[in-house]
Protein backbone atom coordinates (compact mmCIF):
# COMPACT_ATOMS: atom_id res chain seq x y z
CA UNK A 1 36.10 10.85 -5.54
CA UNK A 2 34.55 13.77 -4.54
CA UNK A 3 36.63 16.90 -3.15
CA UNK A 4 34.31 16.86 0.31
CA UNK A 5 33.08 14.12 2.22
CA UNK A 6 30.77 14.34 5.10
CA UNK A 7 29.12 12.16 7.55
CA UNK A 8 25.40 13.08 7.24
CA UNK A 9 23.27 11.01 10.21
CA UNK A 10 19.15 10.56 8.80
CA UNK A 11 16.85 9.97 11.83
CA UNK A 12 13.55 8.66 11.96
CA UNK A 13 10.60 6.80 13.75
CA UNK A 14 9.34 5.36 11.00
CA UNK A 15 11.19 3.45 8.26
CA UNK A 16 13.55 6.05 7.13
CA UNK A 17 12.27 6.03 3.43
CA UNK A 18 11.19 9.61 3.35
CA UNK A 19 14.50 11.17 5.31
CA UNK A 20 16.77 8.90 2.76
CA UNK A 21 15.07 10.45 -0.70
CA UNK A 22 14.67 13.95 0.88
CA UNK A 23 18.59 14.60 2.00
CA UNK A 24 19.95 12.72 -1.30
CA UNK A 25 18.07 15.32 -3.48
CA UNK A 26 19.24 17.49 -1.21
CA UNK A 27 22.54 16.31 -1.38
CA UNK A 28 22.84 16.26 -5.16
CA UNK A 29 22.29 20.29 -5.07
CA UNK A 30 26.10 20.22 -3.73
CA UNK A 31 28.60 19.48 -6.23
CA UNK A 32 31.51 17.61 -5.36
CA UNK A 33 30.16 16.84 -1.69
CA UNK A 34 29.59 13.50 -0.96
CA UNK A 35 27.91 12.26 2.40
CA UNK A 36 28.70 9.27 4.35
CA UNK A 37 24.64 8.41 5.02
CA UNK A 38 24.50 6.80 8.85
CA UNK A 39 20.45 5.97 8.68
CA UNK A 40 18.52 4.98 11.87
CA UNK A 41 14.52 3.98 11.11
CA UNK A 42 12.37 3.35 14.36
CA UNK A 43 13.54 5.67 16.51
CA UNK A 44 10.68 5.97 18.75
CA UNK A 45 12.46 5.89 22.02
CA UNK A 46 15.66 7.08 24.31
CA UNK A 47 16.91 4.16 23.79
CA UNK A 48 16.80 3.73 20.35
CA UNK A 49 18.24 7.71 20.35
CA UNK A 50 20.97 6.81 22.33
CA UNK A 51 22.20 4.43 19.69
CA UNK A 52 22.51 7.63 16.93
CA UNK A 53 23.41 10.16 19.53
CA UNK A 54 26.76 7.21 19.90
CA UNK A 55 27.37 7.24 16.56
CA UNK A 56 27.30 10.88 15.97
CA UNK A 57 29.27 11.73 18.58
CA UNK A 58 31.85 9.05 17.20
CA UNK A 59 31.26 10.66 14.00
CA UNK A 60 30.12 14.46 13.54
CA UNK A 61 28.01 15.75 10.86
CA UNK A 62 24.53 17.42 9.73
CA UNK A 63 21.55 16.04 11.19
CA UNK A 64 18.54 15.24 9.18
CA UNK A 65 15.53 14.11 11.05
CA UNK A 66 11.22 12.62 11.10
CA UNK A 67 10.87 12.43 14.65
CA UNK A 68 7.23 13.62 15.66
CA UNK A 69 7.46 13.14 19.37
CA UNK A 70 8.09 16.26 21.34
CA UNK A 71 10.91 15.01 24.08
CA UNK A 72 12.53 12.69 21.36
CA UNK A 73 13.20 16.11 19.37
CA UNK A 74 13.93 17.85 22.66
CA UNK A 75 16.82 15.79 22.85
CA UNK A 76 18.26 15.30 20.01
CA UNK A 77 18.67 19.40 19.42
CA UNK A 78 20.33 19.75 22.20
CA UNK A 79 22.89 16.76 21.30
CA UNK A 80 23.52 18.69 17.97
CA UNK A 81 23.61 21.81 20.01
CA UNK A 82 26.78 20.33 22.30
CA UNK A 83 28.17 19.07 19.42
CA UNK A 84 28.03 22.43 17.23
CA UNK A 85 26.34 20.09 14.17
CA UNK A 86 23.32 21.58 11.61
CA UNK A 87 19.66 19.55 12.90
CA UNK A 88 16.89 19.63 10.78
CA UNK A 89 13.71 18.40 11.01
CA UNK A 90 11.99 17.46 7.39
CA UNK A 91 8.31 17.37 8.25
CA UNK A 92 7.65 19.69 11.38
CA UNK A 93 8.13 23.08 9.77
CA UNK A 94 5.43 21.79 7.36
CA UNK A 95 3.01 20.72 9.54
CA UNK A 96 3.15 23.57 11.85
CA UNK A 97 2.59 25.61 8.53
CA UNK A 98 -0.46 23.74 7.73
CA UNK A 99 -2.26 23.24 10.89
CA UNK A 100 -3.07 26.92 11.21
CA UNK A 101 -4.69 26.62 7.79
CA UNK A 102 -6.65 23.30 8.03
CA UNK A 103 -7.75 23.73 11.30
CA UNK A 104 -7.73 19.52 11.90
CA UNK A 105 -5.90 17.77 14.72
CA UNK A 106 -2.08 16.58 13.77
CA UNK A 107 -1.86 12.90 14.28
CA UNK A 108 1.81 13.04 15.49
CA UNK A 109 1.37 9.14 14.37
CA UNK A 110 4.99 7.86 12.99
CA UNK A 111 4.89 6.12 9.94
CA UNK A 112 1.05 6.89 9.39
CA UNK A 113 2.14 6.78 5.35
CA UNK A 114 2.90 3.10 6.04
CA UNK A 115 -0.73 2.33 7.29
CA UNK A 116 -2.15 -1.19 6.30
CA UNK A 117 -4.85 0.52 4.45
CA UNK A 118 -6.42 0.48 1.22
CA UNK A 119 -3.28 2.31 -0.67
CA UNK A 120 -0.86 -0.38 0.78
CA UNK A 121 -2.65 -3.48 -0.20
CA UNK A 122 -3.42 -1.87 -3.90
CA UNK A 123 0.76 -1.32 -4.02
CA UNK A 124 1.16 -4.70 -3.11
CA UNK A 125 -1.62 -5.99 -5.91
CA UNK A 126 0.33 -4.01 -8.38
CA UNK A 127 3.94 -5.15 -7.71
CA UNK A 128 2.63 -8.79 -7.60
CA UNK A 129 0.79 -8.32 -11.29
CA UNK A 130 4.47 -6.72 -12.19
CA UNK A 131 6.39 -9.60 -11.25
CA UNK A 132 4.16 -11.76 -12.74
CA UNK A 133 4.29 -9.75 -16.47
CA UNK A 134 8.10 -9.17 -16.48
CA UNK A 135 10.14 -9.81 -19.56
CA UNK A 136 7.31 -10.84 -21.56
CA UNK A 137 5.72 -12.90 -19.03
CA UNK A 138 1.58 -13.03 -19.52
CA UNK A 139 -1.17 -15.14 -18.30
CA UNK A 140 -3.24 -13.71 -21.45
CA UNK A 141 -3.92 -10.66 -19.41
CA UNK A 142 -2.21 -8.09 -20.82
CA UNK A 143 -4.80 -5.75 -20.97
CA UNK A 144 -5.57 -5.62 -17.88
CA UNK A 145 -2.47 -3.53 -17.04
CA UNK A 146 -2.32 0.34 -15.98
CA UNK A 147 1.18 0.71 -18.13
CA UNK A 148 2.81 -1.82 -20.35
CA UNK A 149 6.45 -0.64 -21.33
CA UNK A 150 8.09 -1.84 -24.81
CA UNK A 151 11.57 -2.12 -26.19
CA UNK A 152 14.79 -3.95 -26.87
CA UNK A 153 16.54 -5.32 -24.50
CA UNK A 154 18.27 -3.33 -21.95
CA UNK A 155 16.28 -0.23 -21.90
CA UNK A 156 15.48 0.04 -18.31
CA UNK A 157 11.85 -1.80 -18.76
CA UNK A 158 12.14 -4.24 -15.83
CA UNK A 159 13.40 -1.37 -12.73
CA UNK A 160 10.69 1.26 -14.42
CA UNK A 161 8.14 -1.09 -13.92
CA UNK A 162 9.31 -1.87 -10.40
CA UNK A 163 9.19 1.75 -9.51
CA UNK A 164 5.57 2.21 -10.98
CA UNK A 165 4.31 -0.60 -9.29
CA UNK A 166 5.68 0.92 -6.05
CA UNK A 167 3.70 3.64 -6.76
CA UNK A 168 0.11 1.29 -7.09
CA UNK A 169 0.67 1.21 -11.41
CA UNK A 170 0.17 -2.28 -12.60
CA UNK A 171 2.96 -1.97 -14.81
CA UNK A 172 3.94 -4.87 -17.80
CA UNK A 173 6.92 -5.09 -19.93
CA UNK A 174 7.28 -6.72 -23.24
CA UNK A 175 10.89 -6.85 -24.94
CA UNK A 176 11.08 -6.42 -28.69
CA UNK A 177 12.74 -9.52 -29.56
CA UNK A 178 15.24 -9.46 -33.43
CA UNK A 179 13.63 -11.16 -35.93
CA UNK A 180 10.61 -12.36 -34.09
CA UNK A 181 7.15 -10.26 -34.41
CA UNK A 182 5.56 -8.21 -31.48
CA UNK A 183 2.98 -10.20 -29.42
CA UNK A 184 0.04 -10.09 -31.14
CA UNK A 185 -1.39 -9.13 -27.21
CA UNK A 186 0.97 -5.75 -26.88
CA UNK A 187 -0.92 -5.44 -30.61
CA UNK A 188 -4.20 -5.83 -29.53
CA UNK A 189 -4.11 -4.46 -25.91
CA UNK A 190 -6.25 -0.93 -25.96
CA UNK A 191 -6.60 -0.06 -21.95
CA UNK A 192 -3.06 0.29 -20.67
CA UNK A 193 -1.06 3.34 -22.28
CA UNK A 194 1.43 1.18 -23.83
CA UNK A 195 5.24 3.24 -24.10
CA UNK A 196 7.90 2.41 -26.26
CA UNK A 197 11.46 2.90 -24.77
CA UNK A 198 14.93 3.27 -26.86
CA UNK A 199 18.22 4.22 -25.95
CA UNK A 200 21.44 5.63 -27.99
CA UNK A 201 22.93 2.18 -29.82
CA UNK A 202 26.83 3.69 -28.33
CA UNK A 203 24.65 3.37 -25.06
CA UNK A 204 23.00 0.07 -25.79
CA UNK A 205 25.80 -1.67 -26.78
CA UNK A 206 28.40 -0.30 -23.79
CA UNK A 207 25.32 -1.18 -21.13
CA UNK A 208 25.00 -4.72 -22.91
CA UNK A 209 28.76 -5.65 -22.76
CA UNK A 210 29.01 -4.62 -19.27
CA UNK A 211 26.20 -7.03 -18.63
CA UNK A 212 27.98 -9.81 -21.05
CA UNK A 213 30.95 -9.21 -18.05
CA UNK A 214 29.32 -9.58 -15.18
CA UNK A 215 28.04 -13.18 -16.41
CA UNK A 216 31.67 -13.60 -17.28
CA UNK A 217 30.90 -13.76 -21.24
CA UNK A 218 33.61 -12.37 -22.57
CA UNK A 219 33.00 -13.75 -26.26
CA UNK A 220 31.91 -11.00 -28.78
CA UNK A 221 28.37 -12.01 -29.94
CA UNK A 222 25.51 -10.89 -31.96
CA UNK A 223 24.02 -9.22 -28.67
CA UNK A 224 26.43 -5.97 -29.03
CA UNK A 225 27.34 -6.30 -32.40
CA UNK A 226 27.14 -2.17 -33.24
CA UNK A 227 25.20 -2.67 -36.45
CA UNK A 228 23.04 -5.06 -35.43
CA UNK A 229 21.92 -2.97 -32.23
CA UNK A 230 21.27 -0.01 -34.59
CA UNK A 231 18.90 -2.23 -36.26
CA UNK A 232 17.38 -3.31 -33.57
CA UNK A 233 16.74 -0.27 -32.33
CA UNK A 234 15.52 1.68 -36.26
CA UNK A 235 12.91 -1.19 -36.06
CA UNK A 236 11.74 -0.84 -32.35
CA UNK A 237 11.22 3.29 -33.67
CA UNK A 238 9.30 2.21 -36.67
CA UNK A 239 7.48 -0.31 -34.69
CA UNK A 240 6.22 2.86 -32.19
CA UNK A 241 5.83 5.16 -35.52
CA UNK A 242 2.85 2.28 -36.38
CA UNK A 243 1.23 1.99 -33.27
CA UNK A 244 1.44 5.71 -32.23
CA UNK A 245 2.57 4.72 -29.31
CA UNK A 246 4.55 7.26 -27.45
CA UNK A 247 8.57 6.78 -27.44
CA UNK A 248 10.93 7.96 -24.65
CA UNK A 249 14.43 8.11 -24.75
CA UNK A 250 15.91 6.63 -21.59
CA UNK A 251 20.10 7.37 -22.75
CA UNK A 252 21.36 8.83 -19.81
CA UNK A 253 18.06 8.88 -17.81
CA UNK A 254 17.44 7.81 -14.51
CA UNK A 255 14.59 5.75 -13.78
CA UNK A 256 12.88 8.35 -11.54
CA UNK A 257 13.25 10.34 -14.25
CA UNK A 258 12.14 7.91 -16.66
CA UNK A 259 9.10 6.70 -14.34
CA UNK A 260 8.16 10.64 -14.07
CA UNK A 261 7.53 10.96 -17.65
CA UNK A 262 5.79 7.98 -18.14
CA UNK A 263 3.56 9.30 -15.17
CA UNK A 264 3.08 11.91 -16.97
CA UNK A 265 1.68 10.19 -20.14
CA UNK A 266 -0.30 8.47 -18.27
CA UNK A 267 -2.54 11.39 -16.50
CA UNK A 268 -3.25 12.30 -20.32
CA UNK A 269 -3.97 8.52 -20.80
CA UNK A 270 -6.45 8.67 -18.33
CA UNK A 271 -8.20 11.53 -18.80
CA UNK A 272 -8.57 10.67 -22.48
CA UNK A 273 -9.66 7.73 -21.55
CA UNK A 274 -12.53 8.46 -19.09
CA UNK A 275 -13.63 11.45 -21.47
CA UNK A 276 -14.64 9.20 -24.17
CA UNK A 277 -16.74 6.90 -21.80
């Protein structure tokens, strides 16, 4: 339990996505501070305001806010103002830094990141190829994936490759199975970067029993035995060693931070890739 808690209220006309990731990194800056998030997405009218302006005069705290129109914003200062709480706005200070530079007309469109454009239906083409090549799952189209992500189980394949595909990356994992050989298609596949993952056996084995619990398995099987995962995971190294494939170690990783380096891979991929074309 942390030593301060805080109700922190995250306003915004659109969907509330960018406020959310914005004040949790903020957030995590504080040690032992904790929010209590109260999120409101489509606030595009005094009604809708209302609603938050209730609940934060129920419960006071900092003010984080995407709210583009002019009177909205009017308002809701001046409720912080009575009731002595921090307001900030996350994108206004950088688009009245940038307008002076680029010289173009500001939109002031909420949720114009969420447009049905081309970028939105390519997301959605990449997290339906992701689903559709989870945990081994092909239709003898491996190849045509962006990223394909290898390892033994539990080693964060399947929520990396959700966050990729988020991100437009038609991402594909294949587990590394004991005693059975590779796919000869993970073999053969040469146009996705292909990325081994491994984890700390200690760390394998804890994450696998708590997942043995929460299917109420409490029998002690093969599946955690400690030698047998460090086995597992020797061969899954030697396995990358072969294929040059490059290895990252997700132990203790998030999967931002786990997605973020495979990102990064995958620029080099690319431009490796297009330079011998």
């Amino acid at each position: 339990m942390a030593d301060t808690q805080f109700h922190l209220h995250l306003i915004s006309d659109s969907t509330g996505e960018t406020v959310q990731a914005v004040a949790r990194a903020v957030c995590a800056q504080f040690v032992d501070a904790a929010p209590q998030e109260h999120i409101y997405g489509l606030v595009r009218g005094s009604k809708a305001l209302a609603r938050a302006l209730e609940e934060l005069k129920a419960n006071p705290g900092p003010v984080m806010y995407s709210i583009l129109d002019d009177g909205l914003r009017s308002e809701l200062h001046a409720a912080c103002d009575k009731i002595g709480v921090p307001c900030l706005s996350l994108l206004q200070p950088f688009v009245n830094s940038l307008a002076p530079y680029l010289k173009v007309e500001i939109a002031n469109k909420p949720g114009s990141q969420h447009a049905l454009d081309t970028d939105y239906f390519h997301r959605i083409n990449a997290l339906n190829y992701t689903i559709q090549h989870d945990d081994g799952q092909s239709q003898g189209d491996l190849n045509e994936a962006d990223i394909v992500l290898t390892g033994v189980s539990r080693t964060s394949k399947t929520p990396t490759c959700i966050y990729l595909a988020n991100k437009g990356i038609k991402a594909a994992n294949v587990p590394l199975v004991p005693g059975m050989d590779p796919p000869r298609e993970l073999l053969e596949a040469h146009h996705p970067l292909i990325v081994g993952l491994t984890n700390s056996p200690e760390r394998l084995q804890a994450i696998r029993r708590n997942r043995l619990l929460t299917l109420n398995e409490n029998n002690e099987t093969e599946y955690i035995d400690p030698e047998l995962i460090r086995g597992e995971v020797a061969e899954a190294r030697r396995l990358f060693t072969r294929q040059k494939w490059p290895v990252i170690d997700v132990t203790r990783r998030s999967v931002e931070e786990i997605a973020s380096a495979i990102l990064n891979l995958y620029q080099d991929h690319e431009k490796t890739r297009h330079a011998d074309k």
